[in-house]
PDB file of N, CA and C in Angstrom:
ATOM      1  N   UNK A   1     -12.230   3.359  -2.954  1.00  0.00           N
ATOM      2  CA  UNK A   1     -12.250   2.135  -3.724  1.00  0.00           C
ATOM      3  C   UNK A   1     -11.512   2.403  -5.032  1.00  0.00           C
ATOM      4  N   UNK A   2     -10.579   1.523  -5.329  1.00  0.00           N
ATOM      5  CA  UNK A   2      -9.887   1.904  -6.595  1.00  0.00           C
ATOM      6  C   UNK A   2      -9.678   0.539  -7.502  1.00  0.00           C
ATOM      7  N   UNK A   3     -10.417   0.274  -8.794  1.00  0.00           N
ATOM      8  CA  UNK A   3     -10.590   1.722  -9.271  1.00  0.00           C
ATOM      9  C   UNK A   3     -11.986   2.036  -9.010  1.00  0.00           C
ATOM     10  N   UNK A   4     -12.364   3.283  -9.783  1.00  0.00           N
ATOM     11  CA  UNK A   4     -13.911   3.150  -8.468  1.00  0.00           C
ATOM     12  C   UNK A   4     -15.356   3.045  -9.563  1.00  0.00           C
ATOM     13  N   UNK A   5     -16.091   1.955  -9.287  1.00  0.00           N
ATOM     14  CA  UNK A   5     -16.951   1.319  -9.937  1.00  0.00           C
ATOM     15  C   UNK A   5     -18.453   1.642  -9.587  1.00  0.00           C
ATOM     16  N   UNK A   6     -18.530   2.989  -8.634  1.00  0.00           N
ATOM     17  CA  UNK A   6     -19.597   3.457  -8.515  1.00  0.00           C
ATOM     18  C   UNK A   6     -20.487   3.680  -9.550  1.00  0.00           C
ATOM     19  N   UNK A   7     -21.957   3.110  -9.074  1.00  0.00           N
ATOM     20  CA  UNK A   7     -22.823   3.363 -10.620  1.00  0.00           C
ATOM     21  C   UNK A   7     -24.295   3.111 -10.289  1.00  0.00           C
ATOM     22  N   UNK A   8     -25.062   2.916 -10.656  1.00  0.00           N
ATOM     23  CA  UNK A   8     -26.260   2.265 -11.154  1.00  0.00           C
ATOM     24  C   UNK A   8     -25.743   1.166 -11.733  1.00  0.00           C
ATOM     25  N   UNK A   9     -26.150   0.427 -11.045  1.00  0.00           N
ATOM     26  CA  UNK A   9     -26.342  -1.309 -12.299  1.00  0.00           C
ATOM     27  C   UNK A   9     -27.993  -1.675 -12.005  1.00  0.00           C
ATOM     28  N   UNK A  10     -28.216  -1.557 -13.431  1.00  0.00           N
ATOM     29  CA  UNK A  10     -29.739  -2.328 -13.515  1.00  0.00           C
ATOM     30  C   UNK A  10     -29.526  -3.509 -14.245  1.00  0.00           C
ATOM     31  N   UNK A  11     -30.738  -4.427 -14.163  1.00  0.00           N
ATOM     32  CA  UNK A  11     -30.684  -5.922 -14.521  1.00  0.00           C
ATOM     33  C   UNK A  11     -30.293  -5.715 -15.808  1.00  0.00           C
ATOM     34  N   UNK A  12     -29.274  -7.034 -16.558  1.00  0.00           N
ATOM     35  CA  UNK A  12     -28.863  -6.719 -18.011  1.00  0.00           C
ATOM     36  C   UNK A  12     -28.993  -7.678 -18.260  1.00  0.00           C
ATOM     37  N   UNK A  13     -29.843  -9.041 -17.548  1.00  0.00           N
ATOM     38  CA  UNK A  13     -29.999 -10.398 -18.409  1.00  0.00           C
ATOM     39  C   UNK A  13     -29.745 -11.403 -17.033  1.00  0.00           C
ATOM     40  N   UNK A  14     -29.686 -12.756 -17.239  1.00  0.00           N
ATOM     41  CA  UNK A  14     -29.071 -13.516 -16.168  1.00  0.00           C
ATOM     42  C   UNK A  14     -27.642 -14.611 -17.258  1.00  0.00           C
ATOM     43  N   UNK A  15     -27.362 -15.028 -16.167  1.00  0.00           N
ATOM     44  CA  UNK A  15     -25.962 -15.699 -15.902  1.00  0.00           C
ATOM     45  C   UNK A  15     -26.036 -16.490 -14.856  1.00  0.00           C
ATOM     46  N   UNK A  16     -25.897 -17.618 -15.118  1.00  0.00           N
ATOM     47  CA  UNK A  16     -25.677 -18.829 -13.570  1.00  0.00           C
ATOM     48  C   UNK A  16     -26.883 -18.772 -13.101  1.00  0.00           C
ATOM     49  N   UNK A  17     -28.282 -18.932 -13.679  1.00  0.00           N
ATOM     50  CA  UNK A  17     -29.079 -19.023 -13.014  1.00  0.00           C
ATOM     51  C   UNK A  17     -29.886 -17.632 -12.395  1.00  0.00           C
ATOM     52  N   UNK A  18     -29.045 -16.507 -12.431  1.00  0.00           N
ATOM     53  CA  UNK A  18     -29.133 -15.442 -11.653  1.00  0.00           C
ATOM     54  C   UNK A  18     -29.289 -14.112 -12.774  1.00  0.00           C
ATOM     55  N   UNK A  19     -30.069 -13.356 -11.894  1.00  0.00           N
ATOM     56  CA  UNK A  19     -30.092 -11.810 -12.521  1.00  0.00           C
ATOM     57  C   UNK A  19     -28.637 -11.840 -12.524  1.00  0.00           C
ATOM     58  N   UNK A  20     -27.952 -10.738 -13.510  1.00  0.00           N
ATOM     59  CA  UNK A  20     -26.676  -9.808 -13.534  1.00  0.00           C
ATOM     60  C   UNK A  20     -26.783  -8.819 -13.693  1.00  0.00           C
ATOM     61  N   UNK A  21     -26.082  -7.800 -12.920  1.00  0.00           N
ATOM     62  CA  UNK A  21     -25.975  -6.479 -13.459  1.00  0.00           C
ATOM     63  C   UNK A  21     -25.128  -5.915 -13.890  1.00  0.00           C
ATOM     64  N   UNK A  22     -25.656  -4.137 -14.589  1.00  0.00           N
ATOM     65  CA  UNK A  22     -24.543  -3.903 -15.259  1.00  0.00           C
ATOM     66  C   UNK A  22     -24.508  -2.557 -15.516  1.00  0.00           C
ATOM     67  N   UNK A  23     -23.116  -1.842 -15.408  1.00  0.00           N
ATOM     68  CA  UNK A  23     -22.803  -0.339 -15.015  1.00  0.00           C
ATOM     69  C   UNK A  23     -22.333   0.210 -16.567  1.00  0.00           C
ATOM     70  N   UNK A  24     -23.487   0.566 -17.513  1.00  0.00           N
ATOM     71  CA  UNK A  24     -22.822   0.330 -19.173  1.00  0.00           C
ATOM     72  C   UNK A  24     -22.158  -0.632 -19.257  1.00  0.00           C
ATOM     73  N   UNK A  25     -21.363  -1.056 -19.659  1.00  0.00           N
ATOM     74  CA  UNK A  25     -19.878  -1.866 -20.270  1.00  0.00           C
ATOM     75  C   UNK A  25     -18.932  -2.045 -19.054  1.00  0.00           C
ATOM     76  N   UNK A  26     -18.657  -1.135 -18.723  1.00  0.00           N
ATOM     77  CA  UNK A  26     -17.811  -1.186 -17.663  1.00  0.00           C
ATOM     78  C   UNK A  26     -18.092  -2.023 -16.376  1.00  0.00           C
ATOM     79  N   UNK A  27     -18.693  -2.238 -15.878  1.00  0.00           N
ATOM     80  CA  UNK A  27     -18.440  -3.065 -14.458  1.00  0.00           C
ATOM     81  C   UNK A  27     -19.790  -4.116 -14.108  1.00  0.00           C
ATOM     82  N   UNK A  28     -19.684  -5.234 -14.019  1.00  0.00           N
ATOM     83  CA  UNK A  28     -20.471  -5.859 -14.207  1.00  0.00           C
ATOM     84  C   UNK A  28     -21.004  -6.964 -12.686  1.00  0.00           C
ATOM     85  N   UNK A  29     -22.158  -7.079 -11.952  1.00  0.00           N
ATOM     86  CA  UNK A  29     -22.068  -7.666 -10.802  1.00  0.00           C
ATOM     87  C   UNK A  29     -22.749  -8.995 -11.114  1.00  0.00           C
ATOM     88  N   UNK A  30     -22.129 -10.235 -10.833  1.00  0.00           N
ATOM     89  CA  UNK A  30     -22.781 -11.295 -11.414  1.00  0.00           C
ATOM     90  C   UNK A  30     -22.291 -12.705 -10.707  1.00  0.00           C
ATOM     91  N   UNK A  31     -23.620 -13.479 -10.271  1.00  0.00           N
ATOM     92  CA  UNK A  31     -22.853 -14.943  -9.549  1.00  0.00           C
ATOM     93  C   UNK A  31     -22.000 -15.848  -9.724  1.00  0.00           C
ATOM     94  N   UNK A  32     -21.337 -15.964  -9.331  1.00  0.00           N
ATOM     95  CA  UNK A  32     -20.055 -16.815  -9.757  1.00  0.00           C
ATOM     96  C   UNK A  32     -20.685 -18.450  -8.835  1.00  0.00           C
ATOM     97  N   UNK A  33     -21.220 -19.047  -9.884  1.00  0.00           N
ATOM     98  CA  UNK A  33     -21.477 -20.269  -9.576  1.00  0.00           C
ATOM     99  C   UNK A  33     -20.991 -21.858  -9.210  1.00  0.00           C
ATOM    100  N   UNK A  34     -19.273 -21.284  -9.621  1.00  0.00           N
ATOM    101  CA  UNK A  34     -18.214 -22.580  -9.497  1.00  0.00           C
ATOM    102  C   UNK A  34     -18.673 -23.301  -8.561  1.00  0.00           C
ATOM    103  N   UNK A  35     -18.256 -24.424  -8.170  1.00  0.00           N
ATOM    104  CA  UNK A  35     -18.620 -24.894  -6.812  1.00  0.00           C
ATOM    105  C   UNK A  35     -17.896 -24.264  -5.585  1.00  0.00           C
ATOM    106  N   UNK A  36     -16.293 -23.816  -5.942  1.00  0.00           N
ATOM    107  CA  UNK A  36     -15.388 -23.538  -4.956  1.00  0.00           C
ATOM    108  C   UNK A  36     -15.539 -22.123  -4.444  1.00  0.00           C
ATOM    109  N   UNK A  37     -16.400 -21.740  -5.493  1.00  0.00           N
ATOM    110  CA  UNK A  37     -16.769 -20.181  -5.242  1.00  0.00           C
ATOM    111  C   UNK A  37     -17.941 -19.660  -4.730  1.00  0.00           C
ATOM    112  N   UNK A  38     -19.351 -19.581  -5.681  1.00  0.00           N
ATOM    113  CA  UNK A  38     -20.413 -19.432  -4.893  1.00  0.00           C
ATOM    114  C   UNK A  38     -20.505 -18.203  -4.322  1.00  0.00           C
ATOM    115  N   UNK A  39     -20.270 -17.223  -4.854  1.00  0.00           N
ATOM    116  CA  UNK A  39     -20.180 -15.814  -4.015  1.00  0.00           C
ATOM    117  C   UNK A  39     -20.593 -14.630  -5.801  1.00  0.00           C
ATOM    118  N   UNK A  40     -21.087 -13.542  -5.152  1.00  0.00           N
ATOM    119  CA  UNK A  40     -20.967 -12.539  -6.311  1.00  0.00           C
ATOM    120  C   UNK A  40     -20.198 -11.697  -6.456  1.00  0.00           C
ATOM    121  N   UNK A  41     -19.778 -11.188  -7.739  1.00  0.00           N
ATOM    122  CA  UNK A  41     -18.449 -10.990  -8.110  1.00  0.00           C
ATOM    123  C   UNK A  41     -18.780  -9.234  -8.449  1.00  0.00           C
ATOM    124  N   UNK A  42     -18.325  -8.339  -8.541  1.00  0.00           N
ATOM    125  CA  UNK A  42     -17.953  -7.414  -9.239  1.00  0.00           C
ATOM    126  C   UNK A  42     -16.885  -7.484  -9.799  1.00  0.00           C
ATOM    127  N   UNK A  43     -17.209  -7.074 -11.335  1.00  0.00           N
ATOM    128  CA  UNK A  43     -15.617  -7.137 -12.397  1.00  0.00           C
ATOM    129  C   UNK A  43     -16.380  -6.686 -13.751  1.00  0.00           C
ATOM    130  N   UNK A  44     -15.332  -6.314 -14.568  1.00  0.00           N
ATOM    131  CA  UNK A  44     -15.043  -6.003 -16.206  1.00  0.00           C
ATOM    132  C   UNK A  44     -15.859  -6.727 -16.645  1.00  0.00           C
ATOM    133  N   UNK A  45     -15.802  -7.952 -16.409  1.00  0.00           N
ATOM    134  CA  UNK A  45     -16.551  -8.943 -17.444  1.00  0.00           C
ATOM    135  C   UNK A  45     -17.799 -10.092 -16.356  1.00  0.00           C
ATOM    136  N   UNK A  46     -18.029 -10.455 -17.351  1.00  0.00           N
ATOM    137  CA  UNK A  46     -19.184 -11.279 -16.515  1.00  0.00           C
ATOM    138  C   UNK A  46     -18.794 -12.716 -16.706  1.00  0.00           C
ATOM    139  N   UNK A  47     -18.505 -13.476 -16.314  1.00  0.00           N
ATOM    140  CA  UNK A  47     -18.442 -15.161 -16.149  1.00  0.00           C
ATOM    141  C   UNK A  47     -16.837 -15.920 -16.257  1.00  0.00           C
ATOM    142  N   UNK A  48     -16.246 -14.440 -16.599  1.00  0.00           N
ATOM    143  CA  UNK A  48     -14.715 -15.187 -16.698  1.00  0.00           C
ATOM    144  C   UNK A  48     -13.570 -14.659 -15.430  1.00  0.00           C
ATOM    145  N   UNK A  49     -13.493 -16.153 -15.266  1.00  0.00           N
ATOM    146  CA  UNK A  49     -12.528 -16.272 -14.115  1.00  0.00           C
ATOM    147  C   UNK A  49     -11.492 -14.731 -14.069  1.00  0.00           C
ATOM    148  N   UNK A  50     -11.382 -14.341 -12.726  1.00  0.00           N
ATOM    149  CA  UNK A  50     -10.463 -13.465 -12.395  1.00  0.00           C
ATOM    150  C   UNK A  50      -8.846 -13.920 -12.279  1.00  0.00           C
ATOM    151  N   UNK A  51      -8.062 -13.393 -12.569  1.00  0.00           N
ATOM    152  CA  UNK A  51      -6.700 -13.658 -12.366  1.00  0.00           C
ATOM    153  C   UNK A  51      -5.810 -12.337 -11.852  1.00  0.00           C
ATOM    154  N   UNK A  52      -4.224 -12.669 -11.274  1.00  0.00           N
ATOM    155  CA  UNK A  52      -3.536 -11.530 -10.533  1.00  0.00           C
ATOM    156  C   UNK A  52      -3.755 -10.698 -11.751  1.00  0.00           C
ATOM    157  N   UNK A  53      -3.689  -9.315 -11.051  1.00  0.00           N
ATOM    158  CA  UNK A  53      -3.236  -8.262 -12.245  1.00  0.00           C
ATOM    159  C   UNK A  53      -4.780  -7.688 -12.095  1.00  0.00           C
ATOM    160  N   UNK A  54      -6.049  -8.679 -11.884  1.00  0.00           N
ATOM    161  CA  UNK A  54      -7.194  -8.352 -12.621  1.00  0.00           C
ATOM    162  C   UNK A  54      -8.038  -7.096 -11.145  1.00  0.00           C
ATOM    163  N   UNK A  55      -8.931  -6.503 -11.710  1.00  0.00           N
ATOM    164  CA  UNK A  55      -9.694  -5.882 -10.057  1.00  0.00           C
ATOM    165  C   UNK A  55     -11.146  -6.490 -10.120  1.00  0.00           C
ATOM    166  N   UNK A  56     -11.312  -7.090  -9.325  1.00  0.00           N
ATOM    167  CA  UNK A  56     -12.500  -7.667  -8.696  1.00  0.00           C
ATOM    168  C   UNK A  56     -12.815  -7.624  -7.216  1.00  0.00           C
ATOM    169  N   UNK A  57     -14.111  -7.277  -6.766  1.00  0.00           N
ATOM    170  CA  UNK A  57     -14.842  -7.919  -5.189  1.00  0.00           C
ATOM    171  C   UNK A  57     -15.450  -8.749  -5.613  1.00  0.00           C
ATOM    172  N   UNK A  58     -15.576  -9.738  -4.194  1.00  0.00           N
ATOM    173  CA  UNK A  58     -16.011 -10.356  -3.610  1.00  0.00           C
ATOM    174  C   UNK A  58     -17.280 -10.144  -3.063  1.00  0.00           C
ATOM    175  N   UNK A  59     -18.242 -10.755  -2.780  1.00  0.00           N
ATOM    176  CA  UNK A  59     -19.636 -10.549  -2.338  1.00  0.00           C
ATOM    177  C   UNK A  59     -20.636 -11.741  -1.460  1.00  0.00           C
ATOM    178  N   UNK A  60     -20.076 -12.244  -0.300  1.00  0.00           N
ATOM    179  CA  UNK A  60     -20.578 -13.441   0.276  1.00  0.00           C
ATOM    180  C   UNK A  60     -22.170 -13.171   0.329  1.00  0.00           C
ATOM    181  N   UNK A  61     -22.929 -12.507   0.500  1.00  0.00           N
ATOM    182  CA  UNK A  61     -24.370 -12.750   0.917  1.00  0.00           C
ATOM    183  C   UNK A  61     -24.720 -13.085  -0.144  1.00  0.00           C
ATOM    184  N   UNK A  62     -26.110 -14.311   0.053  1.00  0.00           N
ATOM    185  CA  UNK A  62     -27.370 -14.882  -0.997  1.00  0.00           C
ATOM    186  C   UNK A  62     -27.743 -13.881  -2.044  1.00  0.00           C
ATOM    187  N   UNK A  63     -27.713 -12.909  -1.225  1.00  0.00           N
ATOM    188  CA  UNK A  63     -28.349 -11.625  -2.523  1.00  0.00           C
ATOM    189  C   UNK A  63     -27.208 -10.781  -3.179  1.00  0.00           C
ATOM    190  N   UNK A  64     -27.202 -10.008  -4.059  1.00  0.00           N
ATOM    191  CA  UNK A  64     -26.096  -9.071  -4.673  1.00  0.00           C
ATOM    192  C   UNK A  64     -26.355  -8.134  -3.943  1.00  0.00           C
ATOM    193  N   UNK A  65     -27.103  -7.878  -2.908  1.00  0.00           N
ATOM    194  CA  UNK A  65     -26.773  -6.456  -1.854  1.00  0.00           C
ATOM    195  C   UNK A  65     -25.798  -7.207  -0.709  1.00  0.00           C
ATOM    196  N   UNK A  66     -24.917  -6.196  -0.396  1.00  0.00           N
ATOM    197  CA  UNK A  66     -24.136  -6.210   0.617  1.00  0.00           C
ATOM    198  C   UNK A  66     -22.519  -5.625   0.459  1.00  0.00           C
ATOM    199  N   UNK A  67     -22.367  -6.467   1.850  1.00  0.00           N
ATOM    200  CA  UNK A  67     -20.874  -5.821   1.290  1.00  0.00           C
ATOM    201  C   UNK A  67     -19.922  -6.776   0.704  1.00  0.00           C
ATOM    202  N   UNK A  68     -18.996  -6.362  -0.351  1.00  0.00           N
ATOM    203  CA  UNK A  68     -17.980  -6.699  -1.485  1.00  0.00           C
ATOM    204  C   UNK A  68     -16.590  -6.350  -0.665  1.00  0.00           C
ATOM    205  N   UNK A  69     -15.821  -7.776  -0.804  1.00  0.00           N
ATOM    206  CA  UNK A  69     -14.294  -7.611  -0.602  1.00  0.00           C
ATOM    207  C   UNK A  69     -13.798  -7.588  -1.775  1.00  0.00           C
ATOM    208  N   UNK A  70     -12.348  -6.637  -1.435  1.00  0.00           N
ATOM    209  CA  UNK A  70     -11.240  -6.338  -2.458  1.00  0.00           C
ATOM    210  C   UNK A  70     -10.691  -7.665  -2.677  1.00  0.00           C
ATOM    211  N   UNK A  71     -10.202  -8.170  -4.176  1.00  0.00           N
ATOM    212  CA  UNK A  71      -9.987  -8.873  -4.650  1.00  0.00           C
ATOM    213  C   UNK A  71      -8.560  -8.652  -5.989  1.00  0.00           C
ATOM    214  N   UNK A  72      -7.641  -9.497  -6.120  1.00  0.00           N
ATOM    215  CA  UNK A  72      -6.668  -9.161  -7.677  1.00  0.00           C
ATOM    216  C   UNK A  72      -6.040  -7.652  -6.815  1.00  0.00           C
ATOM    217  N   UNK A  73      -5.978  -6.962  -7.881  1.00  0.00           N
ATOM    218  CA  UNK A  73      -5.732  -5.458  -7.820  1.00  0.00           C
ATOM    219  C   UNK A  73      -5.999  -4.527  -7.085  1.00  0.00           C
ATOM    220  N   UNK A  74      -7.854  -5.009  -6.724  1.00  0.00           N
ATOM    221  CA  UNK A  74      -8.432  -3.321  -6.509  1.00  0.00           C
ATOM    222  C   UNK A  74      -8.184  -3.173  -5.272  1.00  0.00           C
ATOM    223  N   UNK A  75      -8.692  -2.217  -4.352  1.00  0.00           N
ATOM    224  CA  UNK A  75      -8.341  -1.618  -3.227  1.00  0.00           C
ATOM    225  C   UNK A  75      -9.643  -0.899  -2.360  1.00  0.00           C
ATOM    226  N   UNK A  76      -9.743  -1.324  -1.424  1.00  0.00           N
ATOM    227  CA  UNK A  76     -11.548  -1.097  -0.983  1.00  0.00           C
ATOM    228  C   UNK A  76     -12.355  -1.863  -0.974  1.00  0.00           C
ATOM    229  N   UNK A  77     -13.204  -1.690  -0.365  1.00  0.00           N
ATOM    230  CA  UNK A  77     -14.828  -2.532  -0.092  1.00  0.00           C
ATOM    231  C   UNK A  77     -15.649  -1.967  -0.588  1.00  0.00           C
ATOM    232  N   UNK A  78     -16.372  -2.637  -1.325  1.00  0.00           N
ATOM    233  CA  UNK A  78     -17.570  -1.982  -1.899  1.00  0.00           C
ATOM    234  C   UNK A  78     -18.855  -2.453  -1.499  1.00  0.00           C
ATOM    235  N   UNK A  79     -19.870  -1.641  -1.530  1.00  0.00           N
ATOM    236  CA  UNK A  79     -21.327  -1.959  -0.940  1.00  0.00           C
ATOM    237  C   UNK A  79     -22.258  -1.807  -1.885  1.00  0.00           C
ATOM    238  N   UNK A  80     -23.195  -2.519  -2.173  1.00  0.00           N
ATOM    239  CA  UNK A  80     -24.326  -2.728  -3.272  1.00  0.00           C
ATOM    240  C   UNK A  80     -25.657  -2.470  -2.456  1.00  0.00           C
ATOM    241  N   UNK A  81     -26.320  -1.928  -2.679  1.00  0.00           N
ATOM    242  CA  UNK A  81     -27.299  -1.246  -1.833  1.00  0.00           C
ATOM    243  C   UNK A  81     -28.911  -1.034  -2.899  1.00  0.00           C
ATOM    244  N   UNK A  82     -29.551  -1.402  -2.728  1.00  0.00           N
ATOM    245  CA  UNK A  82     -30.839  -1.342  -3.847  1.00  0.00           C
ATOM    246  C   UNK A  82     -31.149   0.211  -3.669  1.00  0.00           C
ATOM    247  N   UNK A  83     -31.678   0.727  -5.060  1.00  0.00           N
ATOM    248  CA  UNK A  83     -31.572   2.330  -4.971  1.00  0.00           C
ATOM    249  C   UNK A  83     -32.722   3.332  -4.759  1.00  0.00           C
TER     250      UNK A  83
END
C-alpha cells in the first residue's frame, strides 16, 4: 500500500454523524456523508473533498471495518480490522 498508512486509529471525535478515527495527524478514517458518496474514506484530512494528485481509500461497508479501495494517488487496498 503506498503510501502506507498502517497504524492504530482510535476514536478522535465524530464527523457526519459518525465516530472518526485517527493515526496521530497523519491519516485519518472518517464518513463521507455527501449524498453521491456515502462510503468511508481514509485520507490526510477529515471532511475535505479528495482531488487528483491526492491519496485516499475507499471503504463501502456500514461499518469502518473492511476492506478500502485505492483512490487519487495511492496504490493498494487497505483493510481496517478492530484490534
Amino acid at each position: 500500500m503506498i503510501p502506507d498508512c498502517t497504524g492504530s486509529y482510535p476514536s478522535a471525535g465524530t464527523h457526519n454523524g459518525r465516530h472518526y478515527y485517527a493515526f496521530g495527524s497523519a491519516w485519518y478514517i472518517w464518513w463521507d456523508s455527501a449524498p453521491e458518496e456515502l462510503h468511508w474514506v481514509i485520507s490526510d484530512e477529515v471532511g475535505v473533498g479528495q482531488a487528483p494528485g491526492d491519496f485516499w481509500w475507499e471503504g463501502d461497508s456500514p461499518e469502518a471495518v473492511g476492506e478500502y479501495n485505492s483512490a487519487g494517488d495511492s496504490v493498494g487496498a487497505a483493510t481496517v480490522d478492530y484490534a
